[in-house]
N, C-alpha and C. Protein backbone atom coordinates (compact mmCIF):
# COMPACT_ATOMS: atom_id res chain seq x y z
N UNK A 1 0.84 -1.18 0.00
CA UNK A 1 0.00 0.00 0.00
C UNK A 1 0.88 1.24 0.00
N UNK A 2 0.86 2.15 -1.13
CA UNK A 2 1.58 3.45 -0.80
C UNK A 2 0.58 4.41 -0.57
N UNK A 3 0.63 5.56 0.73
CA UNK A 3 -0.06 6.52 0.58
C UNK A 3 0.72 7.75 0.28
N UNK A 4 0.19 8.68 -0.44
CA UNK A 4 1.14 10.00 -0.43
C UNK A 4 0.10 11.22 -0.25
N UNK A 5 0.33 11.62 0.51
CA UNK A 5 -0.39 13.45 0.49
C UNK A 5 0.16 14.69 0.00
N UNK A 6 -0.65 15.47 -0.91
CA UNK A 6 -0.19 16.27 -1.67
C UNK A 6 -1.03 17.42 -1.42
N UNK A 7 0.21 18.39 -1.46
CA UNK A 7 -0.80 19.56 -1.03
C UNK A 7 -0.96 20.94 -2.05
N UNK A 8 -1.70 21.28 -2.40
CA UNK A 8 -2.49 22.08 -3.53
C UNK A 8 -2.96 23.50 -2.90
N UNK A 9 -2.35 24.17 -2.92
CA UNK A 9 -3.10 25.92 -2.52
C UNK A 9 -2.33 27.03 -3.48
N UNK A 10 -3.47 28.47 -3.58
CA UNK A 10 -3.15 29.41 -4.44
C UNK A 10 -3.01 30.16 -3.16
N UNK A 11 -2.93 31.56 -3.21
CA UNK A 11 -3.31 32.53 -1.94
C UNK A 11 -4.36 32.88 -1.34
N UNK A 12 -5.22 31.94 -1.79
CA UNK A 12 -6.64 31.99 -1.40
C UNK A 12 -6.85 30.86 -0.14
N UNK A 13 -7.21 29.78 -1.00
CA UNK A 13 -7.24 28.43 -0.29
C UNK A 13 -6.50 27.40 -0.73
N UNK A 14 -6.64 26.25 -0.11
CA UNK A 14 -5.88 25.08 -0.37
C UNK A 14 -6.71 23.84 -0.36
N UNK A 15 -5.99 22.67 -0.50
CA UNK A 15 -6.56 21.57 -0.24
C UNK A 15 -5.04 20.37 0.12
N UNK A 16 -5.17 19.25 1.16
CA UNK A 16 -4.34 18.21 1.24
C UNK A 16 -5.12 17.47 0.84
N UNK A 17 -4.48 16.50 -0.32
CA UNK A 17 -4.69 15.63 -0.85
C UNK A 17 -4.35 14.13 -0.79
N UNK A 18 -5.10 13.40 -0.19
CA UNK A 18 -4.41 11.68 0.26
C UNK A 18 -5.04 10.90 -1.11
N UNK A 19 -3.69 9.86 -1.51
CA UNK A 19 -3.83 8.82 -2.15
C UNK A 19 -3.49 7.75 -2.22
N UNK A 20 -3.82 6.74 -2.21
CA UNK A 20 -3.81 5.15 -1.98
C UNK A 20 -3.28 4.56 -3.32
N UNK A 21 -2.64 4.29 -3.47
CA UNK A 21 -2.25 3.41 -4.81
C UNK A 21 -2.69 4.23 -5.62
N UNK A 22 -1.92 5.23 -6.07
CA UNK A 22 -2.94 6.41 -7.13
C UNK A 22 -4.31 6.81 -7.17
N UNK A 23 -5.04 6.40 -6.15
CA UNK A 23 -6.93 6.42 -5.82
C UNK A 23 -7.11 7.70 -4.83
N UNK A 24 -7.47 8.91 -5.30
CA UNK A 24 -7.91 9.92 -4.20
C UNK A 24 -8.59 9.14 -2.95
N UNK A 25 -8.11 9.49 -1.78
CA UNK A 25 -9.05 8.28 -0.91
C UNK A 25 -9.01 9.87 0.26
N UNK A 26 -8.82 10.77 0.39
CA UNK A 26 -9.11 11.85 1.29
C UNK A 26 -9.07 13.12 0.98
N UNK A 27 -9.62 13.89 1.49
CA UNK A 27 -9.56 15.61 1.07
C UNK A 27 -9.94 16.20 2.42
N UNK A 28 -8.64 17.39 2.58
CA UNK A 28 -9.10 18.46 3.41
C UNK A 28 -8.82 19.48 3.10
N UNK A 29 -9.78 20.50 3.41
CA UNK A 29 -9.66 21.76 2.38
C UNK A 29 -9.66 22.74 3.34
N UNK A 30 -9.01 24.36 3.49
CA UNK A 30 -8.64 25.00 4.05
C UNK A 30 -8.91 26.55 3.13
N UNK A 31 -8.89 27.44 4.13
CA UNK A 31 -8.69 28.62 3.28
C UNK A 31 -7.43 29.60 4.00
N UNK A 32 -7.48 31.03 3.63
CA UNK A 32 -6.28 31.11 4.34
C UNK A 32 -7.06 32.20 5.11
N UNK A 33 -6.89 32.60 6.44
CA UNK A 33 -7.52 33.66 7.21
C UNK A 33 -6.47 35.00 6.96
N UNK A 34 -5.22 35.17 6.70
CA UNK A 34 -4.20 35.66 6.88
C UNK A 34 -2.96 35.09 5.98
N UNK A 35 -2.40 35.98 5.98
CA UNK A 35 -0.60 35.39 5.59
C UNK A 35 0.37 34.60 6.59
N UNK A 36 -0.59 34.44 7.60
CA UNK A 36 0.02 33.34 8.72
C UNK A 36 -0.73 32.76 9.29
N UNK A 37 -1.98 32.19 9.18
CA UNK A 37 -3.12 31.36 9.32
C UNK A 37 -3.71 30.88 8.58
N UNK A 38 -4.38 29.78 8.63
CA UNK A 38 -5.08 29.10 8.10
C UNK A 38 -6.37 28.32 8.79
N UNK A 39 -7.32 28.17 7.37
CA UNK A 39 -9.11 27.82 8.92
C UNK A 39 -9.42 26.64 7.80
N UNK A 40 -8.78 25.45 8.73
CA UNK A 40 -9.39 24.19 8.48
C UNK A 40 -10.95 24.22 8.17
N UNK A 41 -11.61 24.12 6.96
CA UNK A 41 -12.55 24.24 7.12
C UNK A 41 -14.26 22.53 6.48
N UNK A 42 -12.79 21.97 6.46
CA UNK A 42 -13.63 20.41 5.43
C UNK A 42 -12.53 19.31 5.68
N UNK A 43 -12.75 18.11 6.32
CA UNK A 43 -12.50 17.16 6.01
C UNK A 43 -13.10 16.10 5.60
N UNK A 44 -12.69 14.88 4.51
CA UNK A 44 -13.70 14.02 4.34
C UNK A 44 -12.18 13.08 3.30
N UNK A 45 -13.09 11.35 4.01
CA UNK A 45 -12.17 10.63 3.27
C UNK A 45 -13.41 9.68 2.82
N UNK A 46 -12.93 8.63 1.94
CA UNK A 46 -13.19 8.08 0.87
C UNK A 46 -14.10 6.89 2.29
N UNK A 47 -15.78 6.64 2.24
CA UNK A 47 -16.12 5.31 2.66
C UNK A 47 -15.92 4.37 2.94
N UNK A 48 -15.24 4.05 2.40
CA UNK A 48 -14.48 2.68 2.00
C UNK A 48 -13.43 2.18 2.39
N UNK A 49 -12.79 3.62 2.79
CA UNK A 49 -11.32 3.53 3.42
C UNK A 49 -10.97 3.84 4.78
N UNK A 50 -12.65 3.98 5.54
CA UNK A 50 -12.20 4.25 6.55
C UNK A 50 -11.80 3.11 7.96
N UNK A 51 -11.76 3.69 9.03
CA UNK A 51 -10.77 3.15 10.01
C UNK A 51 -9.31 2.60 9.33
N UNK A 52 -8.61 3.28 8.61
CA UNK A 52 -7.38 3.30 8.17
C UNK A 52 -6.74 4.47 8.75
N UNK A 53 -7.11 5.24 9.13
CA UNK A 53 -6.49 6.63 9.94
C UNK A 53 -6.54 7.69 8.94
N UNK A 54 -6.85 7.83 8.08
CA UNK A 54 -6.44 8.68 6.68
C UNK A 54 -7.08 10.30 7.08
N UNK A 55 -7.94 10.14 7.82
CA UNK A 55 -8.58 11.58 8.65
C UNK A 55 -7.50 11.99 9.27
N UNK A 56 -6.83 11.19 10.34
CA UNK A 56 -6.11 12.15 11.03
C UNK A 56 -4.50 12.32 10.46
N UNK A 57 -4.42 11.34 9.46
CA UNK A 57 -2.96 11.76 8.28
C UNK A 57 -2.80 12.83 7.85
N UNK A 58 -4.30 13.12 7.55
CA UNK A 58 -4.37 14.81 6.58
C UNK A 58 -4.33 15.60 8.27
N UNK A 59 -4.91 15.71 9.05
CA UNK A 59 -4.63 16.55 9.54
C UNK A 59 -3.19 16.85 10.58
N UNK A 60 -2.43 15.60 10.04
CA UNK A 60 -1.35 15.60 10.96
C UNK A 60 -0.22 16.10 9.11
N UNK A 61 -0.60 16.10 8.21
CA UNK A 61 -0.30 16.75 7.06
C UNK A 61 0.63 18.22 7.47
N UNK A 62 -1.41 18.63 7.79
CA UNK A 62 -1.63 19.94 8.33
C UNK A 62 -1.08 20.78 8.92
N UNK A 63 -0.87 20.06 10.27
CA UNK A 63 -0.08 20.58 11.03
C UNK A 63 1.66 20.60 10.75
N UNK A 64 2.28 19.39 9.71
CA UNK A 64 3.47 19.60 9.38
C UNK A 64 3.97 20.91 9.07
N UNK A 65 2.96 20.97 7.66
CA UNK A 65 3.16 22.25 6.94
C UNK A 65 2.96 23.63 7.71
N UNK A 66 2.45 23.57 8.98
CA UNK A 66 1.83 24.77 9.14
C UNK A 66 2.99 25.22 10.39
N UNK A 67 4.07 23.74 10.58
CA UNK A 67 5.19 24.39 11.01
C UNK A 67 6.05 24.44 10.49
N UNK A 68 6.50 23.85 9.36
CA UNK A 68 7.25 24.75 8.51
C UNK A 68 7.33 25.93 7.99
N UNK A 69 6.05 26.31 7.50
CA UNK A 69 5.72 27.33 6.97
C UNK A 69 5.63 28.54 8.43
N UNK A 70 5.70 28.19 9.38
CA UNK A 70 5.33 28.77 10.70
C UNK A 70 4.13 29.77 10.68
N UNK A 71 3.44 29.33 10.25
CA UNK A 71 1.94 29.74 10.71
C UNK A 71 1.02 28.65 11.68
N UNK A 72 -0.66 29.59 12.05
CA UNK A 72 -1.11 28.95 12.73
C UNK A 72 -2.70 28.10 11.93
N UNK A 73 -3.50 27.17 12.85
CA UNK A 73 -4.26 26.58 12.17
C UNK A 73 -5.69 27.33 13.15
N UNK A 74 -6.81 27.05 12.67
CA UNK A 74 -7.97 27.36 13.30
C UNK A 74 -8.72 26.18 12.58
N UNK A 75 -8.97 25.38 13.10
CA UNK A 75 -9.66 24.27 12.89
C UNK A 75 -11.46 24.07 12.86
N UNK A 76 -11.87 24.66 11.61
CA UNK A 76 -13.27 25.05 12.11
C UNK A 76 -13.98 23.55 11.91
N UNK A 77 -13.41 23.05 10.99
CA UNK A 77 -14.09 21.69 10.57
C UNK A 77 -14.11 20.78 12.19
N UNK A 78 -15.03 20.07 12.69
CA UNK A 78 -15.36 19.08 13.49
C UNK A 78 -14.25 18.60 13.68
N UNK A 79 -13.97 17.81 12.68
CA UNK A 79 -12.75 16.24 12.50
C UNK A 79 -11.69 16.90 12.92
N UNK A 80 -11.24 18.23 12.56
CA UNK A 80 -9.67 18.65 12.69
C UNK A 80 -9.97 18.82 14.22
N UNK A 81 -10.60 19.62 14.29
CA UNK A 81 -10.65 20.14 16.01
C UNK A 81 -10.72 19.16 16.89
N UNK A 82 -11.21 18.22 16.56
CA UNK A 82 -11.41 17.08 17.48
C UNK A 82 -10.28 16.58 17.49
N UNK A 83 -9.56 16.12 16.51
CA UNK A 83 -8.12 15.54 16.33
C UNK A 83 -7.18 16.22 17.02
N UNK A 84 -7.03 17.25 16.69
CA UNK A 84 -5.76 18.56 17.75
C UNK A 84 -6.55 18.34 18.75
N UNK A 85 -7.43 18.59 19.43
CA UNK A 85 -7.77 18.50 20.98
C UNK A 85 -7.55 17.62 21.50
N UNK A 86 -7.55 16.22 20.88
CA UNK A 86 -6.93 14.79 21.51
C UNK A 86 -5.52 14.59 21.32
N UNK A 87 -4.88 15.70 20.66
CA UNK A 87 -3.39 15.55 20.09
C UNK A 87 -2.58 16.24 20.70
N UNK A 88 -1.97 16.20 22.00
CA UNK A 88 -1.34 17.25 22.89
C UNK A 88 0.02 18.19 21.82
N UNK A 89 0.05 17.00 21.07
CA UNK A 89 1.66 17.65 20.29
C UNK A 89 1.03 18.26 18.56
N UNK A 90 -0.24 18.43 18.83
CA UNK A 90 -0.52 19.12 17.79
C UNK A 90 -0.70 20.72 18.00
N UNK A 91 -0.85 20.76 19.27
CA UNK A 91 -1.62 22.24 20.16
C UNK A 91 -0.86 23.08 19.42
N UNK A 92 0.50 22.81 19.56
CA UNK A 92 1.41 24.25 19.31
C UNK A 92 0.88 25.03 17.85
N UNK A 93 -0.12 24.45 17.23
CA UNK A 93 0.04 25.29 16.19
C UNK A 93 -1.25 25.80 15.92
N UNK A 94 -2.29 25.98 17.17
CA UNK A 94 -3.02 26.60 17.48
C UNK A 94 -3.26 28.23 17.48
């Protein structure tokens, strides 16, 4: 099984992109609040694929990029917020 996540944004919004053997199997989509924030605002993975973790991949994606890039996240979507609130080592990028 290979998964890879790819991530897609203009200066507007974005999207992380998960795929399974070349098969879109997740999407989370974001916009940008700022030039140093970002507002989680959609997650959703593929039926079929779930209890594989692929929800909280993208949002642990998320949070990679958003410390590299050193900005912060606002997690409006359900799934993300719920995920960072159970994720002590995700907080920092609150």
């Amino acid at each position: 099984m290979s998964i890879n996540i790819r991530l897609e944004a203009n200066e507007k919004k974005g999207a992380f992109h998960l795929e399974e053997d070349g098969m879109e199997r997740g999407l989370m989509t974001f916009v940008w609040a700022s030039t140093d924030k970002i507002i989680i605002d959609h997650t959703e993975v593929d039926p079929t694929s779930g209890g594989k973790g692929f929800g909280k991949m993208l949002v642990e994606a998320a949070v990679t990029t958003a410390r590299e890039k050193g900005i912060k996240i606002i997690p409006l979507c359900p799934f993300a917020k719920k995920i960072i609130e159970k994720t002590p080592e995700f907080q920092d990028v609150l």
